[in-house]
C-alpha atoms as a PDB file:
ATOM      1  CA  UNK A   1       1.763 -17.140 -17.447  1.00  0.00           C
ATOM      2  CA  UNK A   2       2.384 -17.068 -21.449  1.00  0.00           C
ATOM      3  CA  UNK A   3       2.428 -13.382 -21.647  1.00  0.00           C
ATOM      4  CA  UNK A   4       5.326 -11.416 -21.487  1.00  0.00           C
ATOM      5  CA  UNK A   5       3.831  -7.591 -22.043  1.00  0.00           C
ATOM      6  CA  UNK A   6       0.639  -6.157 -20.907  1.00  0.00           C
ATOM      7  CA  UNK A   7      -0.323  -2.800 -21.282  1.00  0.00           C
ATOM      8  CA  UNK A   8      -2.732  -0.611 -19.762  1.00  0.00           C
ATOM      9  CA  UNK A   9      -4.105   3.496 -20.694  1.00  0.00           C
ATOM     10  CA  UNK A  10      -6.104   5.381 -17.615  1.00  0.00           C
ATOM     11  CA  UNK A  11      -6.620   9.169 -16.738  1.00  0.00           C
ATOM     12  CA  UNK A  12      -5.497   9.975 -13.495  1.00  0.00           C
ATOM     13  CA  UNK A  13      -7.739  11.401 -11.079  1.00  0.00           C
ATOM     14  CA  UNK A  14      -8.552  11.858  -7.567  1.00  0.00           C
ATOM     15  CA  UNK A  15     -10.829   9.911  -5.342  1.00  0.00           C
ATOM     16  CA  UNK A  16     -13.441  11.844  -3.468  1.00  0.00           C
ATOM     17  CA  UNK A  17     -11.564  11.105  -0.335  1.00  0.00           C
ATOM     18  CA  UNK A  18      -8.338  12.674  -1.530  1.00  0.00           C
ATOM     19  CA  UNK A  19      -9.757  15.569  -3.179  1.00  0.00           C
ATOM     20  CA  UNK A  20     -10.519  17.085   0.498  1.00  0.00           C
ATOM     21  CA  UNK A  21      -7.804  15.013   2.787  1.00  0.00           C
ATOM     22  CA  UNK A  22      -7.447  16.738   5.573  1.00  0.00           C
ATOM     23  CA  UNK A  23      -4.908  14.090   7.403  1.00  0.00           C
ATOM     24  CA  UNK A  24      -2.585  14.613   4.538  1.00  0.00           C
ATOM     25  CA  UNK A  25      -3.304  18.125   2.641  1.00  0.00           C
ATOM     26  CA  UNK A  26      -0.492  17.493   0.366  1.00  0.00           C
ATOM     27  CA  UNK A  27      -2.817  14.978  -1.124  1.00  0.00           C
ATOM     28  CA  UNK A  28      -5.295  17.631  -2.268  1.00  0.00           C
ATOM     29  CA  UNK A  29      -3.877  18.483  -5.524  1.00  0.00           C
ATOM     30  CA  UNK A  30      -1.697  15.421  -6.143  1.00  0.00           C
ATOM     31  CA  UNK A  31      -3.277  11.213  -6.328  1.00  0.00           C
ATOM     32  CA  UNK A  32      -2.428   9.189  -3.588  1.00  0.00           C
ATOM     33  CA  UNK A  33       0.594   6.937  -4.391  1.00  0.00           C
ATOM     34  CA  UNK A  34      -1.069   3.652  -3.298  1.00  0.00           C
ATOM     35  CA  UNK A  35      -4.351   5.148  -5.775  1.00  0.00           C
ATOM     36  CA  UNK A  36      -2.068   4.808  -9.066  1.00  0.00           C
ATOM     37  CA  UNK A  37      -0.444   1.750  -7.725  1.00  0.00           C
ATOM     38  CA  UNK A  38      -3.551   0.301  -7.557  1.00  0.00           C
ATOM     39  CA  UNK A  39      -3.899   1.138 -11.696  1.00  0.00           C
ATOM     40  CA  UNK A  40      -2.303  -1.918 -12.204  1.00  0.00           C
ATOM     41  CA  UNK A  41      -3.566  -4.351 -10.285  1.00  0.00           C
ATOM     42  CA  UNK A  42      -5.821  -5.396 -13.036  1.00  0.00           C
ATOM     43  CA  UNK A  43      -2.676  -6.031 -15.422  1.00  0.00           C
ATOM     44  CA  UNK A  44      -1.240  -8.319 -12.629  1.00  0.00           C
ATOM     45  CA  UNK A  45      -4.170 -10.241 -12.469  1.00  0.00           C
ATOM     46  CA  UNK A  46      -4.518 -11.312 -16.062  1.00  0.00           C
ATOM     47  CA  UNK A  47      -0.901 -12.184 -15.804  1.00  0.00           C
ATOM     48  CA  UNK A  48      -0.587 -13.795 -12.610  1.00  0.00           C
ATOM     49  CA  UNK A  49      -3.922 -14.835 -11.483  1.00  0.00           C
ATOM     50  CA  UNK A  50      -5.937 -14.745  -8.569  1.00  0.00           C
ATOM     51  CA  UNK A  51      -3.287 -16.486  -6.963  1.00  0.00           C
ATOM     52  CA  UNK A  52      -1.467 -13.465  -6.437  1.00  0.00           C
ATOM     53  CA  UNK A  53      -3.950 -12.315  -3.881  1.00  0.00           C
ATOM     54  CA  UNK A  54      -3.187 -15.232  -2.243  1.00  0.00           C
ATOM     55  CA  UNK A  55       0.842 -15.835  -1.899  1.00  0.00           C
ATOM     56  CA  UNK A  56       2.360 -13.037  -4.091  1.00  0.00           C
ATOM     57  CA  UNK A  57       4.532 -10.141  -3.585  1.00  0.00           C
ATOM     58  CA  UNK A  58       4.759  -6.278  -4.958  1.00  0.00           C
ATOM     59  CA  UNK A  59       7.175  -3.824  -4.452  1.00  0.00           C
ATOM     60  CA  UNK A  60       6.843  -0.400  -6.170  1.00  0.00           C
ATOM     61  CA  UNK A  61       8.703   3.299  -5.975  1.00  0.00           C
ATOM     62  CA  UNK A  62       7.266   6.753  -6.569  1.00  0.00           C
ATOM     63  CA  UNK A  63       9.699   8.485  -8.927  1.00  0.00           C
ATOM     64  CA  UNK A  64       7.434  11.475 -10.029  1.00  0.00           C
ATOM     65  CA  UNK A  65       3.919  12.645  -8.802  1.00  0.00           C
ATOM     66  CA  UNK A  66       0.835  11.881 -10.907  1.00  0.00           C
ATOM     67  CA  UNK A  67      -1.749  14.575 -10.954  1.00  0.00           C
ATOM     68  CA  UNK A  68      -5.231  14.447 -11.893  1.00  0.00           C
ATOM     69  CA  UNK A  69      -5.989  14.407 -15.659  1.00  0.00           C
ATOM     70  CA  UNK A  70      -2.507  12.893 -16.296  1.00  0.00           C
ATOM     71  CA  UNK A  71      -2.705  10.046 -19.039  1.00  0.00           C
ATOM     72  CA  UNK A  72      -1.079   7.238 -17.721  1.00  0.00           C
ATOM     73  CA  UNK A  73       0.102   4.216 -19.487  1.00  0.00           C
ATOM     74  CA  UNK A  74       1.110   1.123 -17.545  1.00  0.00           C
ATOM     75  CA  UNK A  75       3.741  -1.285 -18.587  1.00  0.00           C
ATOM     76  CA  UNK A  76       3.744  -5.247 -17.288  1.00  0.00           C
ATOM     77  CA  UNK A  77       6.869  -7.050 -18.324  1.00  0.00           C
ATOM     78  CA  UNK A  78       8.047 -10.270 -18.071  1.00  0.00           C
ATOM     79  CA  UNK A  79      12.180  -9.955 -16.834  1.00  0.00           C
ATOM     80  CA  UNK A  80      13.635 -13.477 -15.950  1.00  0.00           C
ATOM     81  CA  UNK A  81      12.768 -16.934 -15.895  1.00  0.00           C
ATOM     82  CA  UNK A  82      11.552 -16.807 -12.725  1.00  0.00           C
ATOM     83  CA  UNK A  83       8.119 -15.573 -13.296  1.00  0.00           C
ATOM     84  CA  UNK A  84       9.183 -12.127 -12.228  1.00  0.00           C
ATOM     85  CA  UNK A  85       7.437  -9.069 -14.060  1.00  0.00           C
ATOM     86  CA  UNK A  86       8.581  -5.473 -14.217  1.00  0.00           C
ATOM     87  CA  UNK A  87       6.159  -2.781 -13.427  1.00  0.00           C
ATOM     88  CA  UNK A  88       6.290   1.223 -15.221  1.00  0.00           C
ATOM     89  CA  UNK A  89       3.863   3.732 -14.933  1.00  0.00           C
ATOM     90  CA  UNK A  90       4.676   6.765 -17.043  1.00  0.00           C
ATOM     91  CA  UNK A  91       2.553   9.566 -17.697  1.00  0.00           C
ATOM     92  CA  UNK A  92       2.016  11.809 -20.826  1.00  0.00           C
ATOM     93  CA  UNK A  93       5.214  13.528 -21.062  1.00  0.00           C
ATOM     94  CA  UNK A  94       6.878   9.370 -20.577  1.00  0.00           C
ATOM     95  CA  UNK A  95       7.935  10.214 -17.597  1.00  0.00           C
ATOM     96  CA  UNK A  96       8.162   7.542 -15.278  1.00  0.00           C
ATOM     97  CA  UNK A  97       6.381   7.628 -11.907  1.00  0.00           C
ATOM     98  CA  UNK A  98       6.320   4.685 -10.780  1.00  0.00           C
ATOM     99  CA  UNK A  99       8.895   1.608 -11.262  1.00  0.00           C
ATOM    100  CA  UNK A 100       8.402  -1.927  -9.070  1.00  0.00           C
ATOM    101  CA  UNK A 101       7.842  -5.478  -9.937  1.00  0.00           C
ATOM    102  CA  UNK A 102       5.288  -8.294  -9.008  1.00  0.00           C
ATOM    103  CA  UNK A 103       5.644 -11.759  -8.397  1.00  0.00           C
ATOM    104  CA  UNK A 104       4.347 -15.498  -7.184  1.00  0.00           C
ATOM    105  CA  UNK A 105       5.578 -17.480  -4.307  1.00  0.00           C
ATOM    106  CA  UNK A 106       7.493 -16.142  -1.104  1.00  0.00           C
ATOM    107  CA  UNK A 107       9.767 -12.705  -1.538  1.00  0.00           C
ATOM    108  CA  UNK A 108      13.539 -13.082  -0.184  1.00  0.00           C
ATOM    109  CA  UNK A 109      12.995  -9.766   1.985  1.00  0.00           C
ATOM    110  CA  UNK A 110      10.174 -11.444   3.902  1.00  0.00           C
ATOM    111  CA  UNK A 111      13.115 -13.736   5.766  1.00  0.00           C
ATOM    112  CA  UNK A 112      14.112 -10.232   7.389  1.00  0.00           C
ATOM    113  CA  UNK A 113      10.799  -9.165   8.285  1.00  0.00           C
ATOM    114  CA  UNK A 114      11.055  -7.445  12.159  1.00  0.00           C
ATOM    115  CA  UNK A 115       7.571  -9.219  13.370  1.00  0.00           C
ATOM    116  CA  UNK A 116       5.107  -6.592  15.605  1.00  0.00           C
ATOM    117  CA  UNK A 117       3.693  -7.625  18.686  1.00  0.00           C
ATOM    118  CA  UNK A 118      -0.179  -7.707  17.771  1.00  0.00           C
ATOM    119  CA  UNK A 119      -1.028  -8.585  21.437  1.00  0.00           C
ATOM    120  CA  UNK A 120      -0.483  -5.504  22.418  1.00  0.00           C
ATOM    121  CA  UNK A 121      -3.727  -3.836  23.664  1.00  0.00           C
ATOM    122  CA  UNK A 122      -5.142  -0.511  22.523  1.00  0.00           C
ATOM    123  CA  UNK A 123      -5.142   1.574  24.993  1.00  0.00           C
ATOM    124  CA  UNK A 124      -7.938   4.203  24.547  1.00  0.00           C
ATOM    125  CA  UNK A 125      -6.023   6.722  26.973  1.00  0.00           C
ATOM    126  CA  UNK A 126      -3.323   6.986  24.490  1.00  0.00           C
ATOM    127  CA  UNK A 127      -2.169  10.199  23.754  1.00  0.00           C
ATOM    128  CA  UNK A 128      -0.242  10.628  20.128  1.00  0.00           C
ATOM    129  CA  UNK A 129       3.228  12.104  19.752  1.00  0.00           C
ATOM    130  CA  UNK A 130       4.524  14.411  17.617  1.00  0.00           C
ATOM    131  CA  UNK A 131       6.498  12.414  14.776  1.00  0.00           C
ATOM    132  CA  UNK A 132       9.939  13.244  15.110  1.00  0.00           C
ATOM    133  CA  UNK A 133      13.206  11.435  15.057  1.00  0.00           C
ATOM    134  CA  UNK A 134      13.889  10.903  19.157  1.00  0.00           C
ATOM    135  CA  UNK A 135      10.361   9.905  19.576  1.00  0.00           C
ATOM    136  CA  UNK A 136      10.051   6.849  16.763  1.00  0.00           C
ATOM    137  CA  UNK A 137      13.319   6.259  18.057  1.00  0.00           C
ATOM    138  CA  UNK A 138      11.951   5.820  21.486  1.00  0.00           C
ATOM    139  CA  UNK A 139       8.722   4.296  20.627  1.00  0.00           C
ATOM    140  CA  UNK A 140      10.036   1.150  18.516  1.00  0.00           C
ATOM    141  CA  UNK A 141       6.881  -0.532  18.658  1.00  0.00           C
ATOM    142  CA  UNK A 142       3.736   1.066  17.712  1.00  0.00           C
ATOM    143  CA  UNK A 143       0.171   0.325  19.361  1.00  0.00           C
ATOM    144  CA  UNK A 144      -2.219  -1.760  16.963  1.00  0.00           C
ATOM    145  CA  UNK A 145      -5.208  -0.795  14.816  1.00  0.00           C
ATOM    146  CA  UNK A 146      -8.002  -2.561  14.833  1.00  0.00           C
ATOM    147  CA  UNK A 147     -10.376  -2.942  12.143  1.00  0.00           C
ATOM    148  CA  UNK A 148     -14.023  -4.393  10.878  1.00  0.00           C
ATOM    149  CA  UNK A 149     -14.224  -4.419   6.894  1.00  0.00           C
ATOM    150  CA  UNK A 150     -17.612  -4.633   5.073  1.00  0.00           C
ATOM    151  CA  UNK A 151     -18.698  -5.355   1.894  1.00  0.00           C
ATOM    152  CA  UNK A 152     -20.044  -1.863   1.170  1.00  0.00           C
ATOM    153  CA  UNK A 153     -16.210  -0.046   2.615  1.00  0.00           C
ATOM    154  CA  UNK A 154     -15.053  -2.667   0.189  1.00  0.00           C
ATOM    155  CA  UNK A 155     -16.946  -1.638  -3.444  1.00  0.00           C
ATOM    156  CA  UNK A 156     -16.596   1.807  -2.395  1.00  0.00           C
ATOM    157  CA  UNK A 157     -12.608   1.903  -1.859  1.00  0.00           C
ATOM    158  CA  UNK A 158     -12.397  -0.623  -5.408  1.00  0.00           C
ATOM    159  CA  UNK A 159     -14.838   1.994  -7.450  1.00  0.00           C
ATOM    160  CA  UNK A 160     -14.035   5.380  -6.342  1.00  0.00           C
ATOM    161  CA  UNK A 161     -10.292   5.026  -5.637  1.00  0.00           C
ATOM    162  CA  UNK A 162      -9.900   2.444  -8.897  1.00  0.00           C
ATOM    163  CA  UNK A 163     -12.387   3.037 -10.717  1.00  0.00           C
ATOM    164  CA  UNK A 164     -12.558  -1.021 -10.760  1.00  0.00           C
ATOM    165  CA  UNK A 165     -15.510  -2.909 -11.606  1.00  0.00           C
ATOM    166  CA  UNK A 166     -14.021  -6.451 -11.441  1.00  0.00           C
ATOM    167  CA  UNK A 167     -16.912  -8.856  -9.918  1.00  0.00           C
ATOM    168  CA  UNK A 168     -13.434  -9.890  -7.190  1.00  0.00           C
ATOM    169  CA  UNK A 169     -13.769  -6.281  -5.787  1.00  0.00           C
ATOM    170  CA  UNK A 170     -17.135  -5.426  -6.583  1.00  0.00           C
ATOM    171  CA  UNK A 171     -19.883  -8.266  -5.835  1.00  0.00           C
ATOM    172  CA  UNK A 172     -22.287  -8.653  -2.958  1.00  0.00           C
ATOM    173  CA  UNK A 173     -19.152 -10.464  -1.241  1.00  0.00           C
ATOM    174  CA  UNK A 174     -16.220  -8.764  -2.417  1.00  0.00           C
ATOM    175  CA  UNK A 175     -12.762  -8.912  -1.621  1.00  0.00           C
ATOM    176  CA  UNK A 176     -10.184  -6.084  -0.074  1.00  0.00           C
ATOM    177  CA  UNK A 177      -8.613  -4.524  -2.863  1.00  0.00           C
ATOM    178  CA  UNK A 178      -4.326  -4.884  -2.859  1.00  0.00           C
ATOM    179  CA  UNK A 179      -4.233  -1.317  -2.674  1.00  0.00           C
ATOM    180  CA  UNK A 180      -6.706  -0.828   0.911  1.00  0.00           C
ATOM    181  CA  UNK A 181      -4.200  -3.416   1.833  1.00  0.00           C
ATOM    182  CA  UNK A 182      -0.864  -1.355   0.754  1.00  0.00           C
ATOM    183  CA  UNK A 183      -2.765   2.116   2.324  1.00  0.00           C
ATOM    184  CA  UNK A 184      -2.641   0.496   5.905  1.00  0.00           C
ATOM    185  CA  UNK A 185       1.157   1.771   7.043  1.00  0.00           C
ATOM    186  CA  UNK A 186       0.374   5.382   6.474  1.00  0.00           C
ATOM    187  CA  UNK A 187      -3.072   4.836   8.697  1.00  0.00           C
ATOM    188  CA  UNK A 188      -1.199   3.093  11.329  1.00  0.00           C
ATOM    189  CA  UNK A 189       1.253   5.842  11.525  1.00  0.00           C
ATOM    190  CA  UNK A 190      -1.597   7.847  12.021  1.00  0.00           C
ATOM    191  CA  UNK A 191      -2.304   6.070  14.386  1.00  0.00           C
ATOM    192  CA  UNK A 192       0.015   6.232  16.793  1.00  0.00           C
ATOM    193  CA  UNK A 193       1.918   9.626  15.945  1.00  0.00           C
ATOM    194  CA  UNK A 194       0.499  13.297  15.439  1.00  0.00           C
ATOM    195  CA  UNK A 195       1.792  13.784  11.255  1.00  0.00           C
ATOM    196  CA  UNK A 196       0.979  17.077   9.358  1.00  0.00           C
ATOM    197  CA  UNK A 197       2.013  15.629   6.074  1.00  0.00           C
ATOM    198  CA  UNK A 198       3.621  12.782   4.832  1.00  0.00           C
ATOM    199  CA  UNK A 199       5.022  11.939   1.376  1.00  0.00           C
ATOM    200  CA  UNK A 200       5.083   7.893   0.676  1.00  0.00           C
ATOM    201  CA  UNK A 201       8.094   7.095  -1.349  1.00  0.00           C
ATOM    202  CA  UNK A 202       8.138   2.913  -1.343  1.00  0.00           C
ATOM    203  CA  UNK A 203       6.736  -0.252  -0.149  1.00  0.00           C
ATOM    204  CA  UNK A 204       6.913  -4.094  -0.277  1.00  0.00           C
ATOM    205  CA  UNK A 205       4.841  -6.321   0.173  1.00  0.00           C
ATOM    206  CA  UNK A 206       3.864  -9.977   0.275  1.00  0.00           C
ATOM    207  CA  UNK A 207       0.712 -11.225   0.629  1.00  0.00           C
ATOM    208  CA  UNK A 208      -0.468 -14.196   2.581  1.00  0.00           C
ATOM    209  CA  UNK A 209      -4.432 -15.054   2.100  1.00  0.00           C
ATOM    210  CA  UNK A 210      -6.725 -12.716  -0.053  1.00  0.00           C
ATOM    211  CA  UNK A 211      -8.981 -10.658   2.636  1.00  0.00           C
ATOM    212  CA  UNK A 212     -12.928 -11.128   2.370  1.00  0.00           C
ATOM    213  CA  UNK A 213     -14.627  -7.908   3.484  1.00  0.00           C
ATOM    214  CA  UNK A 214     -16.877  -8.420   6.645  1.00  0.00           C
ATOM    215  CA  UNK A 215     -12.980  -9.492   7.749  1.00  0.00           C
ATOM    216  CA  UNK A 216     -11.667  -7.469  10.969  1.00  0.00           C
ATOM    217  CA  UNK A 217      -8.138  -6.813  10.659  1.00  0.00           C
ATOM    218  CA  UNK A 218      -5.423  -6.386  12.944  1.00  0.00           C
ATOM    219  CA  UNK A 219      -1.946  -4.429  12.181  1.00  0.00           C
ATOM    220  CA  UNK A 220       0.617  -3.436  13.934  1.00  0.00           C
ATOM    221  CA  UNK A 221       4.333  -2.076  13.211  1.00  0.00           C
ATOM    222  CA  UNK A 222       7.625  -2.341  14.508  1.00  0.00           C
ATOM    223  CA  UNK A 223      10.139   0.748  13.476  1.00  0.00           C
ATOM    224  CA  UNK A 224      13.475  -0.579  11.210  1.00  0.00           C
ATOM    225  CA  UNK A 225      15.364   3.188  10.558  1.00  0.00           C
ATOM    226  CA  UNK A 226      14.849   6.655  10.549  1.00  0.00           C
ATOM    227  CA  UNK A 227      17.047   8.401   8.663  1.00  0.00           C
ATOM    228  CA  UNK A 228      17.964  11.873   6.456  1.00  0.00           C
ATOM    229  CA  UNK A 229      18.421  11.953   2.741  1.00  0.00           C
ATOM    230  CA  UNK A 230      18.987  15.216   0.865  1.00  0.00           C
ATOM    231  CA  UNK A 231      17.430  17.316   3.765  1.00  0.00           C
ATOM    232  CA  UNK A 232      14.071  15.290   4.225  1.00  0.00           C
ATOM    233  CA  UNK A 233      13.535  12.683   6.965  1.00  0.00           C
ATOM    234  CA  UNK A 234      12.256   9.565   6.139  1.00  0.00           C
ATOM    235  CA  UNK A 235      10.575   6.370   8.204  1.00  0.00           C
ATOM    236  CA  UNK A 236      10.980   3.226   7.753  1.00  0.00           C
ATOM    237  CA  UNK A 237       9.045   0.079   9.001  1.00  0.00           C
ATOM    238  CA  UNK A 238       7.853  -3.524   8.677  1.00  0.00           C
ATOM    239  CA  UNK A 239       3.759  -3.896   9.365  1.00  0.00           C
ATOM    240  CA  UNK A 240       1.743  -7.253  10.526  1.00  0.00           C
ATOM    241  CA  UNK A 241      -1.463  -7.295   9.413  1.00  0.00           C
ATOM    242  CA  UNK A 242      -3.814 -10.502  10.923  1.00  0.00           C
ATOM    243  CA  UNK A 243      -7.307 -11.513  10.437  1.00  0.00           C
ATOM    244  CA  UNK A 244      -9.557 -12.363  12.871  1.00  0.00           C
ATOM    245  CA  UNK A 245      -8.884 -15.681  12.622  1.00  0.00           C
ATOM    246  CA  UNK A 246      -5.237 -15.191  13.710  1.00  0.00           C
ATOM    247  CA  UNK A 247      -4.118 -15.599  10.014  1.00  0.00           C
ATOM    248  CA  UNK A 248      -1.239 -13.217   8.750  1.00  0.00           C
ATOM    249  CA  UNK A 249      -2.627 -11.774   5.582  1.00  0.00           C
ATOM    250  CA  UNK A 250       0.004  -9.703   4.606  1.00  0.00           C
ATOM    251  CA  UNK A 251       3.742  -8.147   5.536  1.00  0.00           C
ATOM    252  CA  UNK A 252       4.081  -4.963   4.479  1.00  0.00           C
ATOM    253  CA  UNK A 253       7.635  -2.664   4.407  1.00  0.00           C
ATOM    254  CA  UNK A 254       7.029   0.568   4.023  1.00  0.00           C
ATOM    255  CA  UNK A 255       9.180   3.835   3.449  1.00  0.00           C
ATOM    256  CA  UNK A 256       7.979   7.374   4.249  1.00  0.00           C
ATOM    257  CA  UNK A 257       8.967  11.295   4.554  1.00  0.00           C
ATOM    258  CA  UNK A 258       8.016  12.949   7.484  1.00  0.00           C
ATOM    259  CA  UNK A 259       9.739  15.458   7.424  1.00  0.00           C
ATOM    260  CA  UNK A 260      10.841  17.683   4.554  1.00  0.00           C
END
């Protein structure tokens, strides 16, 4: 907790999922957000500790997108006495794509946090809507996702979407990378709604237990707005995900265009 800068030099690139994504082809020629978000995980970790995967908290916006071959640098700064660090990504040209922060302990926005009902059962009849405004309006609550995590899912996300070799991600019992965790609101979307494209603009989150993989995880969402800015539409909501123990391992706020 001594250091107050941290700095950290990658090329961008894409991962072989994203270089043919055919649930969001916007992806194709750009890196997924939650991919260069992920860059820095490492820096938080040497500053905060494993702890962070435990009870810490991230939020992060995309300003700019990164594109494959970009050379990134990635700034961790200390900004109050709290323990609070400031988070840049620029790329070549210092412009800034990404601004956010990281942090210990329990986030003030998690007090608001709309809580899903994860009872809900999955229904396998369910037929997906088109994502517009009157039906997330009328569909507040969204069906939940159900997932079983392995060891293997889990070195393959951390290597080919990180290019991460930390022994936390990578051994023969690994753990879910922050970033698989941040991914999960555009799945569930997915999910429940029919989306040709989708452009991620922000998230928060706070994490409550680290995630072993072999873990099955349940998430589900509960809508908070859905509103127009400068001609796109945009989605917002708060996500649940639980372990199979009945654990909450992380709330997750999300923000998303739908519609441009």
């Amino acid at each position: 907790m001594g250091i107050n800068r941290n700095e950290l030099n990658i090329e961008a690139f894409l991962s072989n999922a994203n270089k043919v994504n055919r649930h969001n082809p916007l992806h194709s020629a750009l890196v997924t957000g939650v991919d260069v978000w992920g860059w820095s995980v490492p820096l938080v970790l040497d500053v905060l500790g494993d702890e962070w995967l435990d009870i810490g908290w991230a939020e992060f916006s995309f300003k700019k997108p990164t594109h494959p071959g970009d050379q990134m640098k990635i700034v961790l700064e200390k900004c109050n006495s709290n323990g609070e660090f400031d988070l840049t990504i620029v790329n070549q040209e210092n412009i800034t794509c990404v601004i956010g922060k990281v942090g210990l302990g329990k986030v003030v926005w998690s007090d608001d946090f709309s809580v899903p009902d994860l009872i809900k059962s999955d229904n396998l009849d369910f037929k997906k809507l088109e994502i517009t405004h009157d039906n997330l309006i009328a569909n507040p609550d969204w069906r939940t996702k159900t997932l079983s995590t392995n060891p293997t899912m889990a070195r393959d996300f951390s290597w080919n979407h990180q290019r991460n070799s930390d022994a936390l991600f990578g051994d023969d019992m690994p753990k879910l990378h922050p970033a698989w965790i941040a991914a999960w609101p555009e799945d569930l979307m997915r999910h429940n709604f029919s989306v040709p494209y989708s452009v991620h603009t922000r998230s928060q989150l706070q994490f409550l237990k680290s995630v072993d993989a072999g873990t099955t995880l349940t998430g589900g969402a509960h809508l908070l707005d859905v509103y127009e800015r400068k001609g796109n539409e945009y989605v917002n909501f708060d996500v649940l995900l639980q372990d199979d123990f009945g654990d909450r391992v992380a709330m997750i706020r999300h923000w998303t265009i739908f519609k441009m």
